[in-house]
Every structure is written in C-alpha cells, then in structure tokens.
C-alpha atoms as a PDB file:
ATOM      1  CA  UNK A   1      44.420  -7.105 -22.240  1.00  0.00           C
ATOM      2  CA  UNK A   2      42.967 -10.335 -22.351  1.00  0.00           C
ATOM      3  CA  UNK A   3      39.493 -11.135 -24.434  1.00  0.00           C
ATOM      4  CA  UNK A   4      36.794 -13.726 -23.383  1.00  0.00           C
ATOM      5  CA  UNK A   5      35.413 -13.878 -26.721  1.00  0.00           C
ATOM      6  CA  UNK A   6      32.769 -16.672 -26.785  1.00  0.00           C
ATOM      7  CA  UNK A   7      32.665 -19.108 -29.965  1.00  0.00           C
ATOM      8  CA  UNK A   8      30.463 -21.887 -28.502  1.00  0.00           C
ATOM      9  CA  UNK A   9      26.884 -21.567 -29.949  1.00  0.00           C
ATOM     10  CA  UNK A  10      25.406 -23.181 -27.064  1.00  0.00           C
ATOM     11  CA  UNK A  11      27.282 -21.249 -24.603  1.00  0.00           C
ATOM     12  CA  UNK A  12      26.054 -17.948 -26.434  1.00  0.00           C
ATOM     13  CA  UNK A  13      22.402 -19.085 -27.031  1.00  0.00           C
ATOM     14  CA  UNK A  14      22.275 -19.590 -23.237  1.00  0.00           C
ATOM     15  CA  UNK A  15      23.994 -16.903 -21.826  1.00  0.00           C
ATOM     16  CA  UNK A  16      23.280 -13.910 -24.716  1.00  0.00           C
ATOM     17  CA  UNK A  17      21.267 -12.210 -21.684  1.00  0.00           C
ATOM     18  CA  UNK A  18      19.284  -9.596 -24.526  1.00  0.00           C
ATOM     19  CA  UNK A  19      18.949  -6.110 -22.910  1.00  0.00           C
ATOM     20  CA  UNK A  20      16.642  -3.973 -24.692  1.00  0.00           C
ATOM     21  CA  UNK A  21      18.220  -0.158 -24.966  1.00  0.00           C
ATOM     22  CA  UNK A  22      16.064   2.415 -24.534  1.00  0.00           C
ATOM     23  CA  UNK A  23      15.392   5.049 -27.628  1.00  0.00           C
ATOM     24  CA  UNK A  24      13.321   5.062 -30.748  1.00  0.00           C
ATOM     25  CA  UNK A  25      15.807   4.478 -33.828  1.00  0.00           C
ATOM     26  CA  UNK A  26      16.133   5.189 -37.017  1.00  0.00           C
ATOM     27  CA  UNK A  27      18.318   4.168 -40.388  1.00  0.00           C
ATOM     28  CA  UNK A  28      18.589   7.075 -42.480  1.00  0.00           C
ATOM     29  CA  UNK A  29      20.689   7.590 -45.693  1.00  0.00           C
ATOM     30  CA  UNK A  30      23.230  10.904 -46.168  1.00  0.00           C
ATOM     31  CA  UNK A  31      25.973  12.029 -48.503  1.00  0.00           C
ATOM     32  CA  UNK A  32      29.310  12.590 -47.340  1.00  0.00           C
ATOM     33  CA  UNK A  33      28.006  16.271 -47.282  1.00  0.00           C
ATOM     34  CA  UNK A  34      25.091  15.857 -44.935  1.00  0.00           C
ATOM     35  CA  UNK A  35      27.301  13.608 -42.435  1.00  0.00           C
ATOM     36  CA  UNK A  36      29.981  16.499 -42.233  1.00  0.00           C
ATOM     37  CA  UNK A  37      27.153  19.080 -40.946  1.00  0.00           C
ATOM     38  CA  UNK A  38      25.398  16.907 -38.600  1.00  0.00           C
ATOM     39  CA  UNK A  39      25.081  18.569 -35.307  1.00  0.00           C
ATOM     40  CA  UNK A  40      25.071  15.618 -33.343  1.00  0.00           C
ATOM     41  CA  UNK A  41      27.095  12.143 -33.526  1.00  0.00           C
ATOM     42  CA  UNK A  42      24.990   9.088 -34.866  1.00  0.00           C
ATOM     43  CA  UNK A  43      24.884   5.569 -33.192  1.00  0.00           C
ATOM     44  CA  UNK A  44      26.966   4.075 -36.108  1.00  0.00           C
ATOM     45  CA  UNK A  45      27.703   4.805 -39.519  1.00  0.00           C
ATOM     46  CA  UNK A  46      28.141   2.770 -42.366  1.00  0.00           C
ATOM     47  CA  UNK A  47      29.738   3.810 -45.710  1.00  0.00           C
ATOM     48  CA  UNK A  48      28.132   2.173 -49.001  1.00  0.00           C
ATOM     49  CA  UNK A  49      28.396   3.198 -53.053  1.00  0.00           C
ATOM     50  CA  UNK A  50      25.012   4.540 -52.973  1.00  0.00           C
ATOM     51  CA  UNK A  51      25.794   7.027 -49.772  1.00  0.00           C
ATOM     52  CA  UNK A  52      26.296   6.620 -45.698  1.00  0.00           C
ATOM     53  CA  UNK A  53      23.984   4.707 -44.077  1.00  0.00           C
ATOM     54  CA  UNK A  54      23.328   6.328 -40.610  1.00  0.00           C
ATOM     55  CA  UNK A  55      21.627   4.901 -37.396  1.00  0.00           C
ATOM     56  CA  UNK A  56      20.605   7.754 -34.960  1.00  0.00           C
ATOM     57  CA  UNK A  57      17.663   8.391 -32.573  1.00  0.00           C
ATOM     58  CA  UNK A  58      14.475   9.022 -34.379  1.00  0.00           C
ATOM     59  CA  UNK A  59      14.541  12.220 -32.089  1.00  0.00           C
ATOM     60  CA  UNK A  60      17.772  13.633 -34.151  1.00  0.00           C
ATOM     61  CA  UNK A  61      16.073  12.608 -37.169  1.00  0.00           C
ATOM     62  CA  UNK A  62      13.036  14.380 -36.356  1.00  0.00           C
ATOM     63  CA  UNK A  63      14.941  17.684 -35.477  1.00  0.00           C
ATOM     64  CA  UNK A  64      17.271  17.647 -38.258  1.00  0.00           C
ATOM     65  CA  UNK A  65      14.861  16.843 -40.726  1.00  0.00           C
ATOM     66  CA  UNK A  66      16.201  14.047 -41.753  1.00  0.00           C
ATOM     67  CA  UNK A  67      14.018  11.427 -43.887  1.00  0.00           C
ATOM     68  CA  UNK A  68      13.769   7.855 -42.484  1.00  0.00           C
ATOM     69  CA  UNK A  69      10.830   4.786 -42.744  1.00  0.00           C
ATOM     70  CA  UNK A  70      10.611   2.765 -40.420  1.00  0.00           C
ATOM     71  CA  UNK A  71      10.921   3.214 -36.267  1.00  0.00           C
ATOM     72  CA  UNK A  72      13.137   0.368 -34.440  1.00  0.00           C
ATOM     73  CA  UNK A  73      13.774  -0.911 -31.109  1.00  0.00           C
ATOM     74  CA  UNK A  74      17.227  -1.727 -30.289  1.00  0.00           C
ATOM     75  CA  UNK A  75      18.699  -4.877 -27.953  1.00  0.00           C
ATOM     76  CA  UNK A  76      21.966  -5.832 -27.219  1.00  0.00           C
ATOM     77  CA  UNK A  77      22.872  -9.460 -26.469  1.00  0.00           C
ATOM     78  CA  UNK A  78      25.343  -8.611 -23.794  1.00  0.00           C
ATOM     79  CA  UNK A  79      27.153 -12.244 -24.443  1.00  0.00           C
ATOM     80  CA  UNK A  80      30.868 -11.623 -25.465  1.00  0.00           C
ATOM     81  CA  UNK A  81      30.632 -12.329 -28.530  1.00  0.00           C
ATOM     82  CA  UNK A  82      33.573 -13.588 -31.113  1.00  0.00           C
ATOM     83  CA  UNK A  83      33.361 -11.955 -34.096  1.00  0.00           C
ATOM     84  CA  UNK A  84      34.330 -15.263 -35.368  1.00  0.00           C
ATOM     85  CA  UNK A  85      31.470 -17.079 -33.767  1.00  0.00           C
ATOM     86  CA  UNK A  86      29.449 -19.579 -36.235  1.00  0.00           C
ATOM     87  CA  UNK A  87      25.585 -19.738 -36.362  1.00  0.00           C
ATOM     88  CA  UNK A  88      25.019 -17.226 -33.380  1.00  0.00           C
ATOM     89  CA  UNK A  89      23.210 -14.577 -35.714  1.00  0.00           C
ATOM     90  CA  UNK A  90      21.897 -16.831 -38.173  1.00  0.00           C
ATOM     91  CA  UNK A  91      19.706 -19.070 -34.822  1.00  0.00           C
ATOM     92  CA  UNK A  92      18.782 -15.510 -33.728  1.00  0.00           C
ATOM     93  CA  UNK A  93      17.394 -13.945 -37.172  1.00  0.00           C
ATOM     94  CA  UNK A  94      15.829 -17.505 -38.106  1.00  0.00           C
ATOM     95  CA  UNK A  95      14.294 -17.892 -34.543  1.00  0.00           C
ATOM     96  CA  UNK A  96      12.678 -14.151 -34.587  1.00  0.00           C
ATOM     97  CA  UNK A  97      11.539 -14.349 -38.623  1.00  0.00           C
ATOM     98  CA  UNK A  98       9.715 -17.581 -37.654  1.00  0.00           C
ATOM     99  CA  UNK A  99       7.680 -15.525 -35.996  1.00  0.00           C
ATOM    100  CA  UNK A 100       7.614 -12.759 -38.352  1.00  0.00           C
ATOM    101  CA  UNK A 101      10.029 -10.453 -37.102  1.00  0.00           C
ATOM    102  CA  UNK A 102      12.110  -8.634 -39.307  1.00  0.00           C
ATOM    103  CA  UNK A 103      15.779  -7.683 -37.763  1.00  0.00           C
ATOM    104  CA  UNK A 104      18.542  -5.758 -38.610  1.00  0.00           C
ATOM    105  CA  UNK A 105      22.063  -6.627 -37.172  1.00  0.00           C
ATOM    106  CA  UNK A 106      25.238  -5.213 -36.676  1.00  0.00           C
ATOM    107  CA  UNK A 107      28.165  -6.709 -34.988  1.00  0.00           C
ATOM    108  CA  UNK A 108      30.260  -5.102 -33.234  1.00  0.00           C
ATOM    109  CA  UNK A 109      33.464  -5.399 -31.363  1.00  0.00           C
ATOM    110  CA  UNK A 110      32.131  -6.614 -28.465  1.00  0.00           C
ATOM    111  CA  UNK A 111      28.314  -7.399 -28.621  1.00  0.00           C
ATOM    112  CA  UNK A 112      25.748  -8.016 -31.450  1.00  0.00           C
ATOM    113  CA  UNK A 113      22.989  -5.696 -32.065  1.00  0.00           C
ATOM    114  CA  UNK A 114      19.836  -6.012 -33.112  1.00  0.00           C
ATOM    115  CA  UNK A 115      17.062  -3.759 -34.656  1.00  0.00           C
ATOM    116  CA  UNK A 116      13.042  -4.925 -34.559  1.00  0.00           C
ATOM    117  CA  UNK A 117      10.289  -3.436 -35.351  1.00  0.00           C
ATOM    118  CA  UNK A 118       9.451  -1.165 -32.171  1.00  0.00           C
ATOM    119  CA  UNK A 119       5.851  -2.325 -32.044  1.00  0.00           C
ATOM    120  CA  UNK A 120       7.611  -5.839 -31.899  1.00  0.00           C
ATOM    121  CA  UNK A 121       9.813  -5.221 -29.064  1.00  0.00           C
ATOM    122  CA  UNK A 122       8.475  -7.689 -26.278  1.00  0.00           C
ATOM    123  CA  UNK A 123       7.848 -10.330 -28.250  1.00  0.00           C
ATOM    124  CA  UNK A 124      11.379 -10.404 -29.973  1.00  0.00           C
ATOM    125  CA  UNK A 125      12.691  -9.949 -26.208  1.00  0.00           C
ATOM    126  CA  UNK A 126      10.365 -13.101 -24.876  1.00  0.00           C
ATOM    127  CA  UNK A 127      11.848 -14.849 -28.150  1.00  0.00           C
ATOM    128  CA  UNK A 128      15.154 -14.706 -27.341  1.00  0.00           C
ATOM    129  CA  UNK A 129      14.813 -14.464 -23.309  1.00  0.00           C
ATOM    130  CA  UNK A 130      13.490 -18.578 -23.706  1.00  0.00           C
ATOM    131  CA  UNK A 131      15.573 -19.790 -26.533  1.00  0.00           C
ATOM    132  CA  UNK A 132      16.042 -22.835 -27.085  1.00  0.00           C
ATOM    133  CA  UNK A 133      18.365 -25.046 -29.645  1.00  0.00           C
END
C-alpha cells in the first residue's frame, strides 16, 4: 500500500483543510481498573505513570460518572500528515495561542488532532481556515 505522507510545511499549512468533528469531549484520568469496566470504547487512550489518560465524549463521561474539567471541541486537519513532518504542529499551536487558544494535540497515524476550548471552536476554525506563513 502506498502512503502520501506530506512533509512540506507549506504544502500542509495550505492544504490541512480543518474539519471540525462533531461531539462534546472530554480528558478524563482512570486506573487500569476503571478502563477494564468501561462499558463503552473511548476515542483514544493514553497510558502514563500517574494512570490512563482517556479521551471520550463528555456524554460517556456524564453517564458513567466519570470526573473530567474542562469541555473540548475536536478538529481534524484532514492533510496527510507525516508523522515525521517538521513545524506543522508547532505553526498551528503558536498561531491559535496568539490568540489565546489553548490546544491539545495528538497525532495520529494519519491526521493530527486537535482539542480547543468548545466555546472557542469558530474562532480556532477561522484561524486555521486563513492561515497564513
């Protein structure tokens, strides 16, 4: 299978076409025990020292009675992204905290992901829908 991965910063910058996901989120932290009687499967996990780190709907948390703090919107930059790819996160998390916004991003294998505030959602998408280098 071959991979378009994209490594140019330009070429991402330009063509990252965000796409906001619909969904309240939520990053919650669980023991190994509390992840192995969830009911439902999270968005992602992520193991740490301190416990699992857990992304679900706030909805889930809500119903499980799981603790959280903050509410976050979710977009996906839809760009191809190489997980080798220099700068592309760092222009997009120094763009958005110029203006405030605080973001929380995971990379995945295809696309990068990122979590703002949900009351922040259209300007973060205006943001990076006219970015510019």
């Amino acid at each position: 299978m071959s991979m378009s991965w994209i490594t140019d910063i330009e070429t991402l910058l330009t063509t990252m076409n965000p796409k906001h996901i619909a969904g309240n989120f939520v990053f919650c932290s669980l023991s190994e025990n509390e992840m192995s009687t969830l009911s439902f499967v999270p968005l992602f996990i992520f193991r740490e020292t301190e416990g699992v780190t857990m992304v679900t709907t706030k909805e889930h948390a809500d119903k499980n009675n799981i603790k959280y703090e903050n509410v976050w919107s979710l977009i996906t930059l839809t760009v191809h992204s190489s997980l080798t790819a220099v700068w592309f996160l760092a222009a997009i998390t120094t763009k958005l905290a110029q203006s405030g916004i605080s973001v929380n991003a995971v990379s995945a294998y295809y696309h990068d992901h990122i979590f703002v505030p949900i009351e922040r959602i259209q300007e973060a998408l205006e943001l990076l829908q006219t970015f510019t280098l």
